[in-house]
N, C-alpha and C. Protein backbone atom coordinates (compact mmCIF):
# COMPACT_ATOMS: atom_id res chain seq x y z
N UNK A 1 28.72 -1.55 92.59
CA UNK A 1 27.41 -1.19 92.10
C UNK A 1 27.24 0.32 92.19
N UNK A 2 26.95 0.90 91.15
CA UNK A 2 26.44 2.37 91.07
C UNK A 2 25.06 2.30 91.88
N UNK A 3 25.20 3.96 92.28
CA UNK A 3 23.79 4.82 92.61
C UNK A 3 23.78 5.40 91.38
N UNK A 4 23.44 5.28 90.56
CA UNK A 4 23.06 6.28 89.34
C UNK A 4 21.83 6.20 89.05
N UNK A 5 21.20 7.34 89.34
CA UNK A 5 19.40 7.37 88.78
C UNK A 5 19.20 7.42 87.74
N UNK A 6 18.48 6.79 87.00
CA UNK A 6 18.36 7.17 85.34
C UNK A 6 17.55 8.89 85.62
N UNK A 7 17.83 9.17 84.14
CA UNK A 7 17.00 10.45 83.84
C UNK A 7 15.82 10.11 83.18
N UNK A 8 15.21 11.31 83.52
CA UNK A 8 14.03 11.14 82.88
C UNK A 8 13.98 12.09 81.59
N UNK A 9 13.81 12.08 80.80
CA UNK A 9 13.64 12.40 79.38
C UNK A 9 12.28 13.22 78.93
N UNK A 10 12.66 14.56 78.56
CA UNK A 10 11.47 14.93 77.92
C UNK A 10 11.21 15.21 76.44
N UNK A 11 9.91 15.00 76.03
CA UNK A 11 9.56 15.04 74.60
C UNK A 11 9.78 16.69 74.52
N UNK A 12 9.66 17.11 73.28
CA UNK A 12 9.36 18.59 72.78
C UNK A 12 8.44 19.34 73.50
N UNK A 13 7.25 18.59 72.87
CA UNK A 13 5.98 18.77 73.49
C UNK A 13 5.51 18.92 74.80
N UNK A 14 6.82 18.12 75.75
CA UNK A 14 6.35 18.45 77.45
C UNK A 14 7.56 19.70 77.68
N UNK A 15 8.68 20.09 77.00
CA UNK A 15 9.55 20.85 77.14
C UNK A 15 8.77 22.72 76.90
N UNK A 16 7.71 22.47 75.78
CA UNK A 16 6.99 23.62 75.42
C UNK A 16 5.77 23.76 76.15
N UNK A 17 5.06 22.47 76.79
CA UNK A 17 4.73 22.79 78.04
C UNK A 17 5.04 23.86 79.26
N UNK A 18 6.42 23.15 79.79
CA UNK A 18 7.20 23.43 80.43
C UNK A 18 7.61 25.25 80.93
N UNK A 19 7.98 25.49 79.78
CA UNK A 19 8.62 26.54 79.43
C UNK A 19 8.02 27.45 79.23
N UNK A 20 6.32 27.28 77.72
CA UNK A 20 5.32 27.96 77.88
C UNK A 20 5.91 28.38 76.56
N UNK A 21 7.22 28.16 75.79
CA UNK A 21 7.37 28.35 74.45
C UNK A 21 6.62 27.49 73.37
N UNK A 22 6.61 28.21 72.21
CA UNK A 22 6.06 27.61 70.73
C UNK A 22 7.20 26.50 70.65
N UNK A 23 7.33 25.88 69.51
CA UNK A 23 7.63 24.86 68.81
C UNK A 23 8.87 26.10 68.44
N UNK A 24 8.83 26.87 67.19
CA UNK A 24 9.76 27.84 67.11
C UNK A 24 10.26 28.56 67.99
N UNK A 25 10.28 29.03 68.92
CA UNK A 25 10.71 29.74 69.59
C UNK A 25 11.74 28.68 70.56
N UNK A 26 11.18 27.67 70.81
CA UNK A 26 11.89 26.55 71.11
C UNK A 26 13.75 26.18 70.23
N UNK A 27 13.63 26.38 68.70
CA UNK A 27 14.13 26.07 68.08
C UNK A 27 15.33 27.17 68.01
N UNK A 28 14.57 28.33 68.32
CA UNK A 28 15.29 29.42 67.98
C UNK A 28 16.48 29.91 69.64
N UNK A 29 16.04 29.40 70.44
CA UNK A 29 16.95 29.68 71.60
C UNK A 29 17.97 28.90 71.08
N UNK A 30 17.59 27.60 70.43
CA UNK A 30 19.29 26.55 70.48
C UNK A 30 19.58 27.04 69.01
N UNK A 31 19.76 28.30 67.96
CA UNK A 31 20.23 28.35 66.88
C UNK A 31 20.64 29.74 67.25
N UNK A 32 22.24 29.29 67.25
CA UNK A 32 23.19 30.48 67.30
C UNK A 32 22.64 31.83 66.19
N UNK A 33 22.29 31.62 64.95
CA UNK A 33 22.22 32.28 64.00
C UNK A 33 21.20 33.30 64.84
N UNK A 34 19.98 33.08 65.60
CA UNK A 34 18.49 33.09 65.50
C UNK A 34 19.17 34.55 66.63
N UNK A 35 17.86 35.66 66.39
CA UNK A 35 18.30 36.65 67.71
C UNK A 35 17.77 36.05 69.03
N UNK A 36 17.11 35.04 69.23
CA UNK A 36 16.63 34.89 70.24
C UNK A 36 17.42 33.41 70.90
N UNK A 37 18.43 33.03 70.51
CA UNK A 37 19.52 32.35 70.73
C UNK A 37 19.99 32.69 72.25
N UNK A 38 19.79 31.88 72.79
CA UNK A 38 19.89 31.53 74.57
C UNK A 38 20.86 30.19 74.96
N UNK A 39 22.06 30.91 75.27
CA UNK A 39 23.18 30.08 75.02
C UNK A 39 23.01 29.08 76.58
N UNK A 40 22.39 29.57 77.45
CA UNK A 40 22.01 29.14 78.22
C UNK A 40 20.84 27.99 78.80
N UNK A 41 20.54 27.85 77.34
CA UNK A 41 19.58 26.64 77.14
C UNK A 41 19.73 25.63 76.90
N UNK A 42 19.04 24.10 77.76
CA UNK A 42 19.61 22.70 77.49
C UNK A 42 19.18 22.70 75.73
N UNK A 43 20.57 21.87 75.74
CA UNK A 43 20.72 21.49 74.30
C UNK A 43 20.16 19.87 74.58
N UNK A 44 19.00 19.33 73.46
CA UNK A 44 18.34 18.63 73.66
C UNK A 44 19.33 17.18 73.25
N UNK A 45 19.44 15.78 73.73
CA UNK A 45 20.26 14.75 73.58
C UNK A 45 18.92 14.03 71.50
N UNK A 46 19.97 13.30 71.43
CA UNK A 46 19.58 12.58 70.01
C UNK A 46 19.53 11.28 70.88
N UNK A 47 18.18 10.61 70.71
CA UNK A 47 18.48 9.43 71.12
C UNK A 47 17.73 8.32 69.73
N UNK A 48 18.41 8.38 68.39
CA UNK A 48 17.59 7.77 67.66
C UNK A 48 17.85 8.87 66.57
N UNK A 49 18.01 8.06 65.25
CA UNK A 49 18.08 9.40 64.02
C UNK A 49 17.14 9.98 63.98
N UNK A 50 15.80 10.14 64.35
CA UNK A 50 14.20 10.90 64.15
C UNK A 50 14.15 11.55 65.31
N UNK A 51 14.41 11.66 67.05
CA UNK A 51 14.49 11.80 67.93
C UNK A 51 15.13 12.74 69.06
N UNK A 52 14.61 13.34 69.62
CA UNK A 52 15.58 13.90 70.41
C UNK A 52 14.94 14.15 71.54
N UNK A 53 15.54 14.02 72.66
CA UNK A 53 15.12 14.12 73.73
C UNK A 53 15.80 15.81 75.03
N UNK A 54 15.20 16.58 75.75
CA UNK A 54 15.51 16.56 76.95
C UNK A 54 16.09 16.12 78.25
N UNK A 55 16.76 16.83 78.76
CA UNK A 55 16.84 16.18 80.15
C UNK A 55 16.18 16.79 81.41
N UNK A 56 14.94 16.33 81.75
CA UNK A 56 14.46 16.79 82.70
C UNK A 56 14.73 18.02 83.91
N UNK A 57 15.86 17.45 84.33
CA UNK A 57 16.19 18.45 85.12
C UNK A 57 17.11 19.27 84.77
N UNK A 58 17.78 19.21 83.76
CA UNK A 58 18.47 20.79 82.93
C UNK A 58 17.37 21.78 82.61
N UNK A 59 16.27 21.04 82.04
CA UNK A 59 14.51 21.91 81.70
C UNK A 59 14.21 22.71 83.03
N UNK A 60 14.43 22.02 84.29
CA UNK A 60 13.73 22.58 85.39
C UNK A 60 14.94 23.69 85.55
N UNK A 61 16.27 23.67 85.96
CA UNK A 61 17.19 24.30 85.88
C UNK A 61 17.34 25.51 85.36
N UNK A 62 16.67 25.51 83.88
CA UNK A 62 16.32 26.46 83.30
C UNK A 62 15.38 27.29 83.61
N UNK A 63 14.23 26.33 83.80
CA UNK A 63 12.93 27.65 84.13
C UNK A 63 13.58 28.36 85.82
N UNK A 64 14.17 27.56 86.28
CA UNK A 64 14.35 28.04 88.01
C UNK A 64 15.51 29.63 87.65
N UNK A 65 16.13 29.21 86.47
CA UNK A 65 17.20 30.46 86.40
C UNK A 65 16.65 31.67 85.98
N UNK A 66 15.46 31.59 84.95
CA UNK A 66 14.62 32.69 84.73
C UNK A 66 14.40 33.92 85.63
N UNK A 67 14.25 34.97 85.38
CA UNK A 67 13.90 35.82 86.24
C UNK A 67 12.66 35.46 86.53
N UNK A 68 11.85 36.17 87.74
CA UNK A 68 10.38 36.31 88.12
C UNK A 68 9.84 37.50 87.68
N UNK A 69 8.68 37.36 87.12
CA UNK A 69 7.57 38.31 86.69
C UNK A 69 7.58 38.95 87.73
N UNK A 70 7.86 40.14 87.55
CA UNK A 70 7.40 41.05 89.00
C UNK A 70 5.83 42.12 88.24
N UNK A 71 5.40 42.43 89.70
CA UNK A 71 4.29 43.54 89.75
C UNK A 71 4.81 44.25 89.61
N UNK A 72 4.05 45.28 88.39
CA UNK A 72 4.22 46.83 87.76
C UNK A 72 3.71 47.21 89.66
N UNK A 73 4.96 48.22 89.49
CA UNK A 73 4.30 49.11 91.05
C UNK A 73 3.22 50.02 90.86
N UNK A 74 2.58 50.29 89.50
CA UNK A 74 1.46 51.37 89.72
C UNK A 74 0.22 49.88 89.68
N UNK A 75 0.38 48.63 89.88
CA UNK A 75 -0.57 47.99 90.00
C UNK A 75 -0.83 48.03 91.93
N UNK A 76 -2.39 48.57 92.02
CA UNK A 76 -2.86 48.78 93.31
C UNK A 76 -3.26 47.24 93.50
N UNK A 77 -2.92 46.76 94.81
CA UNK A 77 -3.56 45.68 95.18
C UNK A 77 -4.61 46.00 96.73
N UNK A 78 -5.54 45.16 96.39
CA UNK A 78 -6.84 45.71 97.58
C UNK A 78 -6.92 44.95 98.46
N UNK A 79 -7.05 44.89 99.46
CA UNK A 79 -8.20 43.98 100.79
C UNK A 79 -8.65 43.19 100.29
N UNK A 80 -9.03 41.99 100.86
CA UNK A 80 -10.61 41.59 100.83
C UNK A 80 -11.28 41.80 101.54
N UNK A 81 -10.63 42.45 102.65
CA UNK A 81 -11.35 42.31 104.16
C UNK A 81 -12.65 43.43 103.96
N UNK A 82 -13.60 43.24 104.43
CA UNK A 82 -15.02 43.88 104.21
C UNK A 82 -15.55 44.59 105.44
């Protein structure tokens, strides 16, 4: 008997959630042609000729590899203390 967890599967729509990309911009990381082609991006599974799915945790994988927004250093941060 396997331990195999199923995956969980994401729609487009929770992937652009996710990510915080458009619909295009989405499209354009997985198209070699596109300048904004991110070879480093889950390539989404076909599950169904109309369909395609995510894999959850390649999505998370991704956002975790992202760099972090850092603070501009001429942004002053204050107290609250009064």
């Amino acid at each position: 008997m396997s331990n195999h967890t199923p995956k969980t599967l994401l729609r487009r729509t929770e992937v652009e959630a996710r990510t915080k990309l458009s619909r295009a911009a989405l499209y354009a990381k997985l198209s070699p042609n596109d300048a904004s082609f991110d070879p480093s991006f889950p390539v989404p599974i076909r599950i169904s000729a109309c369909s395609i799915r995510w894999i959850e945790e390649e999505i998370d994988s991704w956002i975790e590899s992202r760099p972090r927004a850092r603070q501009h250093k001429s942004v002053k941060t204050t107290s609250c203390v009064q």
